[in-house]
Protein backbone atom coordinates (compact mmCIF):
# COMPACT_ATOMS: atom_id res chain seq x y z
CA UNK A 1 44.43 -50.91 61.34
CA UNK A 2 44.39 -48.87 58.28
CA UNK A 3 45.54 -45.75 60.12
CA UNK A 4 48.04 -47.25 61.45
CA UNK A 5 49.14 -48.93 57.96
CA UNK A 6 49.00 -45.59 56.30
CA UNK A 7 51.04 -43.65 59.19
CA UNK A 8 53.92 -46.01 59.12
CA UNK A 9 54.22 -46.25 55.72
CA UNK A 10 54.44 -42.49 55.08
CA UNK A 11 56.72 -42.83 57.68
CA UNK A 12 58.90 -45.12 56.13
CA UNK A 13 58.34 -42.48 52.96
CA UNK A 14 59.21 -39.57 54.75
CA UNK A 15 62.72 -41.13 56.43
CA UNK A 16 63.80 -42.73 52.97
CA UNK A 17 63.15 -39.46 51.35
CA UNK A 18 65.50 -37.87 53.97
CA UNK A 19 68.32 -40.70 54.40
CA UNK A 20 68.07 -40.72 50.35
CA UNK A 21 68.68 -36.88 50.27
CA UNK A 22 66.03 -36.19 48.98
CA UNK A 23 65.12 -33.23 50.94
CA UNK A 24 68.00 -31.22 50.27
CA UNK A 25 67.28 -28.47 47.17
CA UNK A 26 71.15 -28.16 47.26
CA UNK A 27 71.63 -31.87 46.44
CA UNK A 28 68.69 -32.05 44.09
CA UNK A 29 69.57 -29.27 42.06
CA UNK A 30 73.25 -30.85 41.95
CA UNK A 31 72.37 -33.52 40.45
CA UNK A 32 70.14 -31.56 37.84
CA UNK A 33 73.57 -29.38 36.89
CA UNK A 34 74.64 -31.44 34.52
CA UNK A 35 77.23 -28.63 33.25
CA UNK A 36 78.87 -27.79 36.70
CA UNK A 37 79.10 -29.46 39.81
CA UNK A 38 77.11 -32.62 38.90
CA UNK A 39 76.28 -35.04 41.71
CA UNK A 40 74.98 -38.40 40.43
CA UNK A 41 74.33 -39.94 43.59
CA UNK A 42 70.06 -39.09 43.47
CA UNK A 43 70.41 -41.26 39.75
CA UNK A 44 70.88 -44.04 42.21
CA UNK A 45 67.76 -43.52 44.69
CA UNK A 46 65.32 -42.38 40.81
CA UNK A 47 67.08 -45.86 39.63
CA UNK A 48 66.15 -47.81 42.81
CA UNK A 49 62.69 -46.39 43.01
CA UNK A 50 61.81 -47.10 39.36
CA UNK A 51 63.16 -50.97 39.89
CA UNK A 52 60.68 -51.07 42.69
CA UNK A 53 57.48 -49.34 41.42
CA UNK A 54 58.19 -51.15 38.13
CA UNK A 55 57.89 -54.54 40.15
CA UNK A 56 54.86 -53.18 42.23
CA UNK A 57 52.85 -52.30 39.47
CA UNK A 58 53.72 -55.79 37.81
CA UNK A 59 52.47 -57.09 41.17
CA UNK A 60 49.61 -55.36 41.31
CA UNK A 61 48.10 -55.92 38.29
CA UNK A 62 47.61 -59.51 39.26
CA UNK A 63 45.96 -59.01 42.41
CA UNK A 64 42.60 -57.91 42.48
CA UNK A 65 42.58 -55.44 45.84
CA UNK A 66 45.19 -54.11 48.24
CA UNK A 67 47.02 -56.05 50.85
CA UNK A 68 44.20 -54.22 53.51
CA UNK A 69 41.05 -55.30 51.15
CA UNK A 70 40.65 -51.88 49.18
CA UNK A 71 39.93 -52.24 45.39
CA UNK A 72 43.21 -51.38 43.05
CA UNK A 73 42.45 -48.32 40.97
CA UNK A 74 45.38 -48.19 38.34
CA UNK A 75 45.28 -45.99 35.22
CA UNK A 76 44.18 -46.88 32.10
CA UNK A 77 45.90 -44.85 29.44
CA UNK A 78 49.22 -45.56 27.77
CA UNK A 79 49.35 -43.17 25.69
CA UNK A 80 51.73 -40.06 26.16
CA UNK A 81 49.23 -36.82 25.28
CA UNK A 82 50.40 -33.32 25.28
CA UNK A 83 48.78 -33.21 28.72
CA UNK A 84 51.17 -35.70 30.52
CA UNK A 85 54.25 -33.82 28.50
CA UNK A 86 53.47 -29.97 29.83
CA UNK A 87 52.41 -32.05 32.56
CA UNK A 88 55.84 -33.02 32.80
CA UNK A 89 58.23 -30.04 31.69
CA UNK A 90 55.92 -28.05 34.19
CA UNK A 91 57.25 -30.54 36.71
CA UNK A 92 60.49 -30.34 36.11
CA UNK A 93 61.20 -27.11 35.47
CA UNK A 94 59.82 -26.72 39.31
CA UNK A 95 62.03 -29.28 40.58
CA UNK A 96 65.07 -27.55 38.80
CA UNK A 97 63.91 -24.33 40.16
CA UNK A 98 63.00 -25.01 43.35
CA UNK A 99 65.06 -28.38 44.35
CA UNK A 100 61.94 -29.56 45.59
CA UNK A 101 59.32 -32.36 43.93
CA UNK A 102 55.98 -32.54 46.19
CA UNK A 103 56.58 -35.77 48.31
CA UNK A 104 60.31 -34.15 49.66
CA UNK A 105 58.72 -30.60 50.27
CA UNK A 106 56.05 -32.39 52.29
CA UNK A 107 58.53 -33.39 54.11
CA UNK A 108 60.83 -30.55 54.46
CA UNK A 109 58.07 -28.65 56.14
CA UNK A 110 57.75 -30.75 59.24
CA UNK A 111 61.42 -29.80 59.58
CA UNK A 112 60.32 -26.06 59.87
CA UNK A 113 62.01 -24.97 55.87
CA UNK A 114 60.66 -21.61 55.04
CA UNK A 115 61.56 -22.46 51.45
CA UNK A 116 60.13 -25.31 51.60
CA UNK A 117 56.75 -23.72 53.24
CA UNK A 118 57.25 -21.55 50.07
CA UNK A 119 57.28 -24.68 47.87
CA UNK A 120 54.32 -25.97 49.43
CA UNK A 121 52.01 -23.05 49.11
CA UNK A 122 52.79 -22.01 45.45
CA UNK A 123 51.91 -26.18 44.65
CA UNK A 124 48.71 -26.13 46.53
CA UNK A 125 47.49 -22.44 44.59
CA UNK A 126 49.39 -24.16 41.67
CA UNK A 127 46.74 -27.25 41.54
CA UNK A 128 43.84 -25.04 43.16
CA UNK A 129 44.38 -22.94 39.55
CA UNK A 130 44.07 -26.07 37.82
CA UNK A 131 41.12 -27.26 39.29
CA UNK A 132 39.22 -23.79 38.49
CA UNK A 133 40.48 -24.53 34.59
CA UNK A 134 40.21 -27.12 34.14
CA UNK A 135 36.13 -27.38 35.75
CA UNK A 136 35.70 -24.34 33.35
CA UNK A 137 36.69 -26.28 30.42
CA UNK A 138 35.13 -29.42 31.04
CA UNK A 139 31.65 -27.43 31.72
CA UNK A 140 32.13 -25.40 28.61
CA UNK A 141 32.68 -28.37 26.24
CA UNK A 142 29.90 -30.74 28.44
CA UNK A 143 27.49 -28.96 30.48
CA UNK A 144 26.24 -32.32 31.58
CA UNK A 145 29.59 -33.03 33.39
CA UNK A 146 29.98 -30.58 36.04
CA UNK A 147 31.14 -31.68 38.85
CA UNK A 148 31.21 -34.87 38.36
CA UNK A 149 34.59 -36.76 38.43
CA UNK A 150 36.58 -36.96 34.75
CA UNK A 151 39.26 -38.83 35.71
CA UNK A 152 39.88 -42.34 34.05
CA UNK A 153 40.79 -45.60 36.50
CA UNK A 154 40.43 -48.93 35.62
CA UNK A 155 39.51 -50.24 38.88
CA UNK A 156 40.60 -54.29 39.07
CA UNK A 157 38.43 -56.66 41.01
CA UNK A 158 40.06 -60.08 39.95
């Protein structure tokens, strides 16, 4: 049953990433030219998505597992670090490159997009080099951490 959950609801993903437009670098990157062309339209699918991962967090927080039984793990930190902002910059300076943000590539590639394909590779050596850093860094700081898991959850079991 959870297969089955988990299929449909990245297909559901996948086709309201593609009816949304989404998957088009040309329509991404006109709505991130601000100074030419500027489409608006994906302001309306960001602004939808927001409205409903704003209320499904909400939700969420109340309930103490998923609607199959699996424990919620939500993040813990608030607090905006320089991480999350060259986190973010790096992000989207790739989507403004590119046209393409990781869910949308995804799906690009089933449809056979080289540049997509292209997308795809350069994120997965992208967060491979990340890994290797940032497991070098964590062991040089803690040797008593390596490999173990660094990440911070706040699991809820209401």
């Amino acid at each position: 049953m959870q297969l089955i959950s988990i299929f449909l609801l990245g297909l559901v993903f996948g086709l309201g990433l593609i009816l949304s437009g989404m998957t088009d670098p040309g329509k991404v990157i006109g709505f991130l030219d601000l100074g030419g062309s500027w489409d608006p339209s994906l302001g309306l699918v960001m602004g939808g998505a927001v409205i409903v991962s704003f209320i499904a967090f909400r939700m969420a927080r109340t309930r103490g597992a998923s609607l199959l039984g699996k424990p919620l793990k939500l993040p813990a930190s608030t607090t905006i670090d320089p991480r999350l902002v060259f986190g973010s910059l790096a992000f989207g300076a790739g989507w403004g490159l590119a046209g393409f943000c990781p869910g949308p590539a995804i799906v690009s590639l089933g449809s056979g997009q080289a540049k997509a394909a292209i997308f795809v590779i350069a994120m997965l050596a992208g967060m491979l080099v990340y890994e290797v850093i940032n497991r070098r860094l964590n062991t040089s700081r803690d040797p008593d951490r390596v490999g173990k898991n660094t990440s911070v959850v706040r699991q809820t079991n209401d």
